[in-house]
Protein backbone atom coordinates (compact mmCIF):
# COMPACT_ATOMS: atom_id res chain seq x y z
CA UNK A 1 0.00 0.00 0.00
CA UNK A 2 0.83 3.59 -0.28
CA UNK A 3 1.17 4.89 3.12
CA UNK A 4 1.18 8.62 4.18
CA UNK A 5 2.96 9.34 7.10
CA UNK A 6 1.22 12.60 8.45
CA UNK A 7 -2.06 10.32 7.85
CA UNK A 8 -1.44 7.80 10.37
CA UNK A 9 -0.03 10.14 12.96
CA UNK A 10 -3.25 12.34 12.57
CA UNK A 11 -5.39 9.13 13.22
CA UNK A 12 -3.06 7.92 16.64
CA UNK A 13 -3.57 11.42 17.68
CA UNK A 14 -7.20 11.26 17.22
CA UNK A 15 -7.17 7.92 18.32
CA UNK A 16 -8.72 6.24 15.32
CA UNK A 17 -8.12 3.30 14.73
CA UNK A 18 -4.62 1.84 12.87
CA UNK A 19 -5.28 -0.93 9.95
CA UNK A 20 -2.21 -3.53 10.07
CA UNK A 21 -0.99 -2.40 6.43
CA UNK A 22 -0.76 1.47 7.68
CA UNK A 23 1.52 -0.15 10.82
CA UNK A 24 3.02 -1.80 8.24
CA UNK A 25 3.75 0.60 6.23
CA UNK A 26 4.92 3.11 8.81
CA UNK A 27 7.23 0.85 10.06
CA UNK A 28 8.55 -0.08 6.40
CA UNK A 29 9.24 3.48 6.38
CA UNK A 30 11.60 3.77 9.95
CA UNK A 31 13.67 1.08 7.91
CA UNK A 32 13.88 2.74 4.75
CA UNK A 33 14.09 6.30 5.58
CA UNK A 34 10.71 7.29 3.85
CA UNK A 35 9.73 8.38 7.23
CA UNK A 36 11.52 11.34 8.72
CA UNK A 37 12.64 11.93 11.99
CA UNK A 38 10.14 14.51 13.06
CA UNK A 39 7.33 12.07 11.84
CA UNK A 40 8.92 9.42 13.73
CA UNK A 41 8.95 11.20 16.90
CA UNK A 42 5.54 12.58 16.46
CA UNK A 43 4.48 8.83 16.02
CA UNK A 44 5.91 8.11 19.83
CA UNK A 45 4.75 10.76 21.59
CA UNK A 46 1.24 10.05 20.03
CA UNK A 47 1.56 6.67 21.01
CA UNK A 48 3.10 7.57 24.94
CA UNK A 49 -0.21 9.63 25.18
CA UNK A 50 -2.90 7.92 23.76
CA UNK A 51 -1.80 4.50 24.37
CA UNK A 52 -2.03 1.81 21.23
CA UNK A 53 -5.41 -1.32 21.35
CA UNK A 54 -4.32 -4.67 21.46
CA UNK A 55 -4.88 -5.53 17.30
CA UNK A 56 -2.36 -2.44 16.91
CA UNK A 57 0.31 -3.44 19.49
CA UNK A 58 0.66 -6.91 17.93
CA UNK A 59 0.09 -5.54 14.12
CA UNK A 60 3.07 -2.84 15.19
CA UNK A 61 5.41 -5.74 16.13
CA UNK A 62 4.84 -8.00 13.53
CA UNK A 63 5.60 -5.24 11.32
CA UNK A 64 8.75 -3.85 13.06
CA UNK A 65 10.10 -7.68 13.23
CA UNK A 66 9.20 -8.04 9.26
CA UNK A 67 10.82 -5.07 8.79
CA UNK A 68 14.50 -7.09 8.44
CA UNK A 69 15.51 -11.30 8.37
CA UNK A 70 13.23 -13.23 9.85
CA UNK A 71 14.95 -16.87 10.99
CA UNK A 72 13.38 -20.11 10.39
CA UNK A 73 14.44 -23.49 11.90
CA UNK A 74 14.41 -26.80 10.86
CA UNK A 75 15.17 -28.41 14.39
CA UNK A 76 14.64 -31.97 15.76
CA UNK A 77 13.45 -29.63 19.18
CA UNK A 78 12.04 -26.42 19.59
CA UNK A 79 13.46 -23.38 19.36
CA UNK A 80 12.97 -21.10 22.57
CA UNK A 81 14.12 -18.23 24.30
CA UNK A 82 14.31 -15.99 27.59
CA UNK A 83 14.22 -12.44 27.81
CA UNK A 84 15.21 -10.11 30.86
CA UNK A 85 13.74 -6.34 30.94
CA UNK A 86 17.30 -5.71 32.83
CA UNK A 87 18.14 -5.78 36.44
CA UNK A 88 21.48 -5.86 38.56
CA UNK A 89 23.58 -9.31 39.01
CA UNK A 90 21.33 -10.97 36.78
CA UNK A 91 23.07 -13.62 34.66
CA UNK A 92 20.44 -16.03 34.39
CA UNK A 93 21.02 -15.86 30.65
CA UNK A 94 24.14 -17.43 30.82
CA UNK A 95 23.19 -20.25 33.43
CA UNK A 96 19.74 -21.26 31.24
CA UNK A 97 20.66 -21.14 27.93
CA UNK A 98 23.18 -23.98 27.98
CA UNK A 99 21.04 -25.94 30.47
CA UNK A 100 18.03 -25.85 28.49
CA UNK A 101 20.21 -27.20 25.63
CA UNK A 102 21.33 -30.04 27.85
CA UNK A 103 17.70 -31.35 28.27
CA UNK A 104 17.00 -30.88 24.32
CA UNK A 105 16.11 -27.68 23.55
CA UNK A 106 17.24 -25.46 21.09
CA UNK A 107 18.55 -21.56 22.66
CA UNK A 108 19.12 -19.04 19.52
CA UNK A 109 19.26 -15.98 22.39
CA UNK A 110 19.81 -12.97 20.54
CA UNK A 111 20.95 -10.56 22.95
CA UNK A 112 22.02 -7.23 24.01
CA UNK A 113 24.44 -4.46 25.93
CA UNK A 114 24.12 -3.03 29.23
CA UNK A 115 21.75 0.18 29.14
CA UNK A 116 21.99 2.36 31.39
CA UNK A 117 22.98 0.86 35.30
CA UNK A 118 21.76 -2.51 34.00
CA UNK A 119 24.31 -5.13 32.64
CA UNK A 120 24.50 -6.76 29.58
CA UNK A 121 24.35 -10.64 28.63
CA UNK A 122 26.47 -9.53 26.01
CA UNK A 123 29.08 -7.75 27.83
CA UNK A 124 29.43 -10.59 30.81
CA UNK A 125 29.94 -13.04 27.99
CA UNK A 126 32.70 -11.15 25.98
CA UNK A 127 34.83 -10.28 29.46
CA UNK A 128 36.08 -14.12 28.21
CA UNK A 129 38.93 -13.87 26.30
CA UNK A 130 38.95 -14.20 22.57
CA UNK A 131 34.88 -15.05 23.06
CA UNK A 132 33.33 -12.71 20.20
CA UNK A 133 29.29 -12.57 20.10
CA UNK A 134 29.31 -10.82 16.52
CA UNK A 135 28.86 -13.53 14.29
CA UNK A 136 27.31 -14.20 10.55
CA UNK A 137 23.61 -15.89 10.50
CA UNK A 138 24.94 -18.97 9.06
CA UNK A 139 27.45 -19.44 11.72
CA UNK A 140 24.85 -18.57 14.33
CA UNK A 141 22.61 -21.15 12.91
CA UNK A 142 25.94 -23.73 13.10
CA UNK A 143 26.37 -22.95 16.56
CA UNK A 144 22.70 -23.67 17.84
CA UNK A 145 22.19 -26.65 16.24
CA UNK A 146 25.73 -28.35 17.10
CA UNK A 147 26.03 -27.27 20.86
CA UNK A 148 22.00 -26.69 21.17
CA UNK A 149 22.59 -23.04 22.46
CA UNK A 150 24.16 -19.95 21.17
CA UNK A 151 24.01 -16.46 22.38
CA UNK A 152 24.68 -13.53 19.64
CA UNK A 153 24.43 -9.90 19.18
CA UNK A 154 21.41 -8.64 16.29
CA UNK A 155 22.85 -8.18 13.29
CA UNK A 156 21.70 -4.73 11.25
CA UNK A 157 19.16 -6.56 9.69
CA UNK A 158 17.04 -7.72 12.38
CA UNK A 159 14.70 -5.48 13.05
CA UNK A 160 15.81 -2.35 11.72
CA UNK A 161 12.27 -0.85 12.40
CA UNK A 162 13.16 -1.06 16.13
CA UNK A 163 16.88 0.10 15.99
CA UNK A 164 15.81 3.42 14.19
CA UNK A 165 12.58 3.98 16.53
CA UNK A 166 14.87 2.99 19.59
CA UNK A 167 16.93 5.75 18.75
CA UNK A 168 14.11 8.43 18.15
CA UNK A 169 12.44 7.35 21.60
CA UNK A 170 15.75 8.08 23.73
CA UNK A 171 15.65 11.53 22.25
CA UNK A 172 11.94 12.33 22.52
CA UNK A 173 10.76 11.44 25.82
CA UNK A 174 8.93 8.99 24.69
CA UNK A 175 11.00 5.65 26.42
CA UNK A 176 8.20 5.21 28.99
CA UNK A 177 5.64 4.30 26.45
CA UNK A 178 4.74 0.66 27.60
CA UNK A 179 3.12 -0.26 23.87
CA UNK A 180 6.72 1.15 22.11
CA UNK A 181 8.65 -1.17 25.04
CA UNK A 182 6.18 -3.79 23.64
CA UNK A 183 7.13 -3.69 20.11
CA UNK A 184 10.69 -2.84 20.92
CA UNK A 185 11.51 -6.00 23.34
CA UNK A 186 9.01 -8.43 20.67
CA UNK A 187 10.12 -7.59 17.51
CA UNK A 188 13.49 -8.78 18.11
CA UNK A 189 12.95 -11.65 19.70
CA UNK A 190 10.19 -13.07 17.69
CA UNK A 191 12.38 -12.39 14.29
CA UNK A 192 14.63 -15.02 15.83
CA UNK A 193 11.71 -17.80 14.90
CA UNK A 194 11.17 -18.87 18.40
CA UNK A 195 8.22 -21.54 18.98
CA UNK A 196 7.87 -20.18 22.75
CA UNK A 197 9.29 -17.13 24.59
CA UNK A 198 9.34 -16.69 28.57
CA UNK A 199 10.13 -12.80 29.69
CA UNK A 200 11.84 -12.44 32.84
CA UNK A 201 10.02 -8.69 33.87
CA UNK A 202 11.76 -6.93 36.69
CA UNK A 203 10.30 -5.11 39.51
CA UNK A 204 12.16 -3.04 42.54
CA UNK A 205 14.68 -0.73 42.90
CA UNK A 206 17.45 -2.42 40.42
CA UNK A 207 14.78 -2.25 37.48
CA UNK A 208 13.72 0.19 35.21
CA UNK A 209 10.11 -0.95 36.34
CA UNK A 210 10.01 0.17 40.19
CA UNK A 211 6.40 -0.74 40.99
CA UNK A 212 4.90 -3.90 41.21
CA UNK A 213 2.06 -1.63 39.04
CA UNK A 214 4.35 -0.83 36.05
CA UNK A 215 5.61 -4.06 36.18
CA UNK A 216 2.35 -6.38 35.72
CA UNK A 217 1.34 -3.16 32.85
CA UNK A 218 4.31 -4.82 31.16
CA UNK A 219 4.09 -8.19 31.74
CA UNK A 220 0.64 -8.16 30.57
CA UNK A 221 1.35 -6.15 27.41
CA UNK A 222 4.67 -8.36 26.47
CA UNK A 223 2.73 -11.73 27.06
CA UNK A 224 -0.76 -10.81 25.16
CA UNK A 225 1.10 -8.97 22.39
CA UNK A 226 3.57 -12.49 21.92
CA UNK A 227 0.83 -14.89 22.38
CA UNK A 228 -1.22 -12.30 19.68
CA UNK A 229 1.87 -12.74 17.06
CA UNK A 230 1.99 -16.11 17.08
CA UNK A 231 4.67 -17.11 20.03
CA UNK A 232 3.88 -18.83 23.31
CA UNK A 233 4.62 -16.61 25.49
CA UNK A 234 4.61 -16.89 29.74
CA UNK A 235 6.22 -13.43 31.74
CA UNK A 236 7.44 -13.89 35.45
CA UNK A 237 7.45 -10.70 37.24
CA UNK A 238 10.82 -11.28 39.80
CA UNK A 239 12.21 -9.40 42.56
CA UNK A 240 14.93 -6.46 41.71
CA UNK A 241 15.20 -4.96 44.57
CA UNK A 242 18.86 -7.36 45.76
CA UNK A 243 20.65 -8.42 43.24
CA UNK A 244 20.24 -11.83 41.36
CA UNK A 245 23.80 -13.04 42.75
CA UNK A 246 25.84 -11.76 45.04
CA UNK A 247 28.14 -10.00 42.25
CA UNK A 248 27.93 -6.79 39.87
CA UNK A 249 30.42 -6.76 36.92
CA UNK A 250 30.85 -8.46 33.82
CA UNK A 251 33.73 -11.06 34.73
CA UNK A 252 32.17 -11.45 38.33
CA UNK A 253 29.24 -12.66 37.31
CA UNK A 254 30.57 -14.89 34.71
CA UNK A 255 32.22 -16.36 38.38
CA UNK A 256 29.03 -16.97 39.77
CA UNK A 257 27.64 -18.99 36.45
CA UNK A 258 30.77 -20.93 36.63
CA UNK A 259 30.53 -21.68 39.94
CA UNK A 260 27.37 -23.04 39.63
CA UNK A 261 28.05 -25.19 36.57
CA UNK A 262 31.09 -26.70 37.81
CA UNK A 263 30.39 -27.08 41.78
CA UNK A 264 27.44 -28.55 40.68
CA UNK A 265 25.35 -26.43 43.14
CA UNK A 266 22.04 -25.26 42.23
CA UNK A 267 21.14 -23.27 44.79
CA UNK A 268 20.54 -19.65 45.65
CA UNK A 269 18.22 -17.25 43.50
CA UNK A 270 20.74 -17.50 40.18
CA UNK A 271 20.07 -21.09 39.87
CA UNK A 272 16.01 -20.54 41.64
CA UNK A 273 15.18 -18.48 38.86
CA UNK A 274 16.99 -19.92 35.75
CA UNK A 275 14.83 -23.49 36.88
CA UNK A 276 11.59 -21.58 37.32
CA UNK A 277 12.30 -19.90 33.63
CA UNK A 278 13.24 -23.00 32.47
CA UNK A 279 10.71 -25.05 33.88
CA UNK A 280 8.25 -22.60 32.16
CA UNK A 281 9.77 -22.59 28.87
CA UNK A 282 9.62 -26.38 28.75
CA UNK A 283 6.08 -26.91 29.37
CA UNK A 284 5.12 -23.31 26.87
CA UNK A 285 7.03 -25.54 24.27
CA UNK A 286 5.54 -28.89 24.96
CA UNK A 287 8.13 -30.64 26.29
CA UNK A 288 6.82 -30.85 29.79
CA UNK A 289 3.48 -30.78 31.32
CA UNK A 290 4.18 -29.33 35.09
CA UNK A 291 6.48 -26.82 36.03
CA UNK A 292 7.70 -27.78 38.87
CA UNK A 293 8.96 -31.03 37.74
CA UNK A 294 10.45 -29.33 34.60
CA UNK A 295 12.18 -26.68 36.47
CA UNK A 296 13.55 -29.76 38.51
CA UNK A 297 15.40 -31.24 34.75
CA UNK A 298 17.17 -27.82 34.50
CA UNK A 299 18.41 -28.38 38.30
CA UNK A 300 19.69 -31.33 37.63
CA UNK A 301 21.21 -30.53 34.38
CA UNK A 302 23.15 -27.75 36.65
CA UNK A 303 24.17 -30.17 39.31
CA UNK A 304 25.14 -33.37 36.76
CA UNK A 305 27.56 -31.26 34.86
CA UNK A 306 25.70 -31.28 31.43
CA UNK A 307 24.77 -27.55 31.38
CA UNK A 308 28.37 -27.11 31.66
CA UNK A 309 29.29 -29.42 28.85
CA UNK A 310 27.33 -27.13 26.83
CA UNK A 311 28.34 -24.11 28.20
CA UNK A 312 32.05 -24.88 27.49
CA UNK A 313 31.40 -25.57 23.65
CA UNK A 314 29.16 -22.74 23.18
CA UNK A 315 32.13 -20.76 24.44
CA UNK A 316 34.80 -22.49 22.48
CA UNK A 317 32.39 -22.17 19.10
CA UNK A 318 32.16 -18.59 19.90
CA UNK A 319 36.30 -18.21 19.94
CA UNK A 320 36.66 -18.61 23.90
CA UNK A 321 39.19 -20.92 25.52
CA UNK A 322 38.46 -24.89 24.41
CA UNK A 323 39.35 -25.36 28.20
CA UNK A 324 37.30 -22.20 29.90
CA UNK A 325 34.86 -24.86 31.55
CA UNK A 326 38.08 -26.94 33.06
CA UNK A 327 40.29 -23.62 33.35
CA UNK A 328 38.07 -20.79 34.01
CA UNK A 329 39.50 -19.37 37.36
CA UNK A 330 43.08 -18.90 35.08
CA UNK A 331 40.99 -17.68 32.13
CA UNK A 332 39.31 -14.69 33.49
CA UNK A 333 41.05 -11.32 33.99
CA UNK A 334 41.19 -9.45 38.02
CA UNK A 335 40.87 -6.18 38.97
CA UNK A 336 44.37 -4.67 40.28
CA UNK A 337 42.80 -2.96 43.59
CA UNK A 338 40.22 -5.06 45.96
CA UNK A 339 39.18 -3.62 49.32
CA UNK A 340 36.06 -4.47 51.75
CA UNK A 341 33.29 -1.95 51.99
CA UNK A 342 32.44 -2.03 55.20
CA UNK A 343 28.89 -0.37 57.19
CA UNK A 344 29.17 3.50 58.58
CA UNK A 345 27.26 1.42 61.22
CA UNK A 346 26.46 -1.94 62.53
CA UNK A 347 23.66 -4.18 61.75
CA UNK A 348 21.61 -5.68 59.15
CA UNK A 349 21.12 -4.81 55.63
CA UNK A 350 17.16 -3.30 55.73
CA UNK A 351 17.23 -1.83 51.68
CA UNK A 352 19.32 -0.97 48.69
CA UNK A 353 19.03 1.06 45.80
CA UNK A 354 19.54 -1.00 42.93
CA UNK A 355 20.04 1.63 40.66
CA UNK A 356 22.79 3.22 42.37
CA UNK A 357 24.91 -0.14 43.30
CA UNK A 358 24.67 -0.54 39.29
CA UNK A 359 25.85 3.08 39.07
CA UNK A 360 29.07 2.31 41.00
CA UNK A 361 29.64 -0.57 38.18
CA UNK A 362 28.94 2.03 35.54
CA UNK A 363 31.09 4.46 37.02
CA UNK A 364 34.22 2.33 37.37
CA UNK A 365 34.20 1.24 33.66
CA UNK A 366 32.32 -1.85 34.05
CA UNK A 367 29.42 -0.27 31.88
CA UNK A 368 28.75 2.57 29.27
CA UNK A 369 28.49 6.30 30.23
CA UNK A 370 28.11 6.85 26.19
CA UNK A 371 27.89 4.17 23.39
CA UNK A 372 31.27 3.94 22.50
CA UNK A 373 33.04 3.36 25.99
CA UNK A 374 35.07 0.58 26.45
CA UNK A 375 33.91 -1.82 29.36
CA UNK A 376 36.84 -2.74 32.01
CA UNK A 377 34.92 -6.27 32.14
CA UNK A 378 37.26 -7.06 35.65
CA UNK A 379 35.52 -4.28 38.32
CA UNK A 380 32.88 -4.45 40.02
CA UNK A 381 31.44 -5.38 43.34
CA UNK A 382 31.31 -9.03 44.68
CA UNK A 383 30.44 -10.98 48.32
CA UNK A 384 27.06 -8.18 48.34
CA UNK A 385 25.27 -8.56 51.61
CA UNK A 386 21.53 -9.90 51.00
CA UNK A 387 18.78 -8.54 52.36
CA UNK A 388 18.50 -9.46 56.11
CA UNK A 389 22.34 -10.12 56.80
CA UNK A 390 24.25 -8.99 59.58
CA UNK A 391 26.95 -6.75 58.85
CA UNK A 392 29.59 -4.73 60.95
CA UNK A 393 33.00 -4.50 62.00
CA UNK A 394 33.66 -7.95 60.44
CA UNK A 395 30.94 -8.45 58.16
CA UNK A 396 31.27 -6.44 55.06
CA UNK A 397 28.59 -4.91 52.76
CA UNK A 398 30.59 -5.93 49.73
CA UNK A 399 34.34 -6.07 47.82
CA UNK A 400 35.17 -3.70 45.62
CA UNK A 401 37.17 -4.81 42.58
CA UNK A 402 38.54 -1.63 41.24
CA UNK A 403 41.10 -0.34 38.37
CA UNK A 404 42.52 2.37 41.05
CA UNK A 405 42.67 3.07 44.61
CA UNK A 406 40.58 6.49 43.58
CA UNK A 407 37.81 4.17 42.09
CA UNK A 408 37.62 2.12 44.40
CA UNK A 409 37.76 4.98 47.52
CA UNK A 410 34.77 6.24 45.43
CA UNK A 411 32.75 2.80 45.26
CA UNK A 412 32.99 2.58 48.73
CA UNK A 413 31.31 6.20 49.22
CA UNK A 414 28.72 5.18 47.27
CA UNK A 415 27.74 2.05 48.13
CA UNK A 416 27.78 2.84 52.10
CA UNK A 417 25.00 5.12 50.92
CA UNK A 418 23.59 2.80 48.44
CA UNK A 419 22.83 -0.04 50.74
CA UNK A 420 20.79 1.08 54.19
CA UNK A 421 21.48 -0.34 57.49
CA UNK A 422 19.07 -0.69 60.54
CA UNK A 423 18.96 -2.37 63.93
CA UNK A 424 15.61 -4.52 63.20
CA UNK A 425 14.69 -7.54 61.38
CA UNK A 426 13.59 -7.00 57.54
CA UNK A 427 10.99 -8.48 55.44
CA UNK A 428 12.55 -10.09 52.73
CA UNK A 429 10.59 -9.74 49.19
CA UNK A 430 10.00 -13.17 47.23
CA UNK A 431 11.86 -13.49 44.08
CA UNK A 432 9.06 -14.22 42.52
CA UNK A 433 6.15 -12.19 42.64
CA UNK A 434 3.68 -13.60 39.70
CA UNK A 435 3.47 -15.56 36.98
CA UNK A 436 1.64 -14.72 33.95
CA UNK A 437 0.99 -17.79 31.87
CA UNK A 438 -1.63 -17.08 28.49
């Protein structure tokens, strides 16, 4: 169809209704440059203000994911994915994807950067040595069905809708809009040809969703817009306001995974939540019918040593160490200056902000202050006090892993007033608040 850009922006204004071949044209035009700038950004705000129905949040995303490759699969399993809406010491990513492939699934997890205080699967994965995530779609396609899991960065023409309405939103004021974060989030994943999707939404003060309100808005949007384009689709709404692990930094993390694949231990939230992800994604794709005793297989592909098998060949296919999985403490790089961060006061840990402890990251190099930094993947904090711990004169809130004495005096500033200490008990959230299943 011939589309006319000042046409469809009148109607969202007006809020009449959008035909899928106008969303599909519009977003036809982001990709090709027949619509401007000014028109794009007129498009957002319309949308932030007016909201978008259901028939035109899904016809939006299936238009922004057709607007670049699509993948198809020919797999003897199904093809399924995870998605986190970002959160602090979260690198469930890296602890699913190769245990789902251990059971028989098939992972092709196209993922992303850190943004903003948040890290990024991405990043965590690159701080191993030689390990590059940019790779061709025939190679990512070699990778998955060999070792059963890959994990990638989006090539330019996935989505290319997205990247160019992405860009507009950051500049507009128009990031908020929970139908654009809908389309955004979908469009990528679903061009990855996925037969079932679970989205990891995050809610407290770590997330970019701070309300348990906000976040079931989301949830609810992402999981009737998937299920609406075709993908079965489930959304757990977790707990942000601790961290996932006890670390925050790229190679840190990475620790913690490793730890848990090779000690065998699948314990603590890192390992809860990748098994109630899991367990979900199984029974979305038919290959279990209870949760429970689904999330139990990806527990026991942690402890037996077979997510690790995997984990280790994704890594070597990706141009990481053959031996990372034998020779990982060696492998990884350390931060020059550690020092304990201990309380202004005794007591037990009673609330963080989130956003700040992934600040301190940020602000020592382990994230992006502007798109082209380069990440010092070695700092960062690690041995974080939970919620509820005691800590004092020998009970620390954290360690510091710095590149100077000067970042690290200035972590420790921060993070004394980053975490909160009190003399009572606390109430300690659950990390998993609700599950949305279609």
């Amino acid at each position: 169809m011939k589309g006319d850009a000042r046409l469809i922006i009148a109607k969202l204004r007006d809020k009449t209704p959008l035909s899928a071949d106008e969303l599909r044209w519009f977003a036809t035009g982001l990709a090709n440059g027949d619509v401007s700038d000014a028109q794009a950004g007129a498009f957002a705000m319309a949308a932030l203000l007016n909201g978008l129905t259901d028939p035109e949040r899904v016809a939006l995303t299936l238009a922004m994911r057709d607007s670049g490759d699509v993948l198809n699969w020919d797999l003897p399993g199904p093809a399924i994915d995870k998605h986190s809406t970002g959160g602090i010491g979260d690198a469930v990513s890296l602890l699913l994807a190769p245990a789902l492939a251990a059971v028989g699934a098939y992972v092709p997890m196209v993922s992303g950067r850190g943004l903003g205080h948040t890290g990024g699967t991405l990043d965590k994965l690159e701080s191993i040595p030689g390990l590059d995530t940019e790779v061709s779609e025939d190679r990512f396609r070699q990778i998955v069905e060999h070792v059963g899991c890959a994990i990638v960065s989006a090539t330019g023409a996935i989505a290319p809708a997205d990247k160019r309405l992405y860009a507009i939103r950051d500049v507009s004021g128009t990031v908020e809009s929970i139908d654009l974060i809908t389309a955004s989030i979908l469009s990528k994943k679903l061009a990855a040809g996925l037969d079932a999707l679970v989205l990891d939404v995050k809610c407290g003060s770590g997330a970019f969703m701070k309300t348990a309100q906000d976040a079931r808005a989301l949830a609810d949007s992402l999981v009737s817009t998937a299920n609406g384009a075709g993908c079965r689709t489930a959304a757990l709404i977790t707990d942000m306001n601790q961290p996932c692990c006890p670390s925050l930094g790229n190679v840190l993390e990475v620790m913690e995974v490793m730890e848990a694949l090779t000690e065998g231990d699948a314990s603590g939230a890192l390992c809860d939540l990748a098994a109630d992800l899991g367990g979900a994604l199984l029974v979305l794709s038919g290959q279990a019918d209870d949760t429970g005793l689904a999330a139990g297989t990806i527990r026991e592909a942690i402890r037996d040593g077979s997510a690790a098998e995997r984990f280790g060949r994704m890594v070597a296919e990706l141009g990481g160490p053959a031996d990372f999985v034998e020779r990982w403490e060696d492998r990884l790089p350390a931060a020059p200056v550690v020092i304990d961060v201990m309380p202004l006061r005794p007591g037990v840990v009673s609330s963080m902000d989130g956003t700040a402890m992934g600040n301190v990251v940020v602000h020592m190099g382990g994230g992006r202050m502007t798109s082209g930094d380069e990440i010092n993947p070695a700092v960062g904090l690690s041995n974080v006090a939970a919620l509820g711990d005691d800590v004092g004169p020998d009970q620390p809130l954290a360690r510091v892993h710095a590149a100077s004495l000067a970042d690290a005096e200035m972590a420790q500033q921060a993070l004394q007033a980053a975490m909160s200490v009190s003399d009572g008990p606390t109430e300690i959230p659950p990390l998993i608040h609700d599950r949305i299943f279609p």
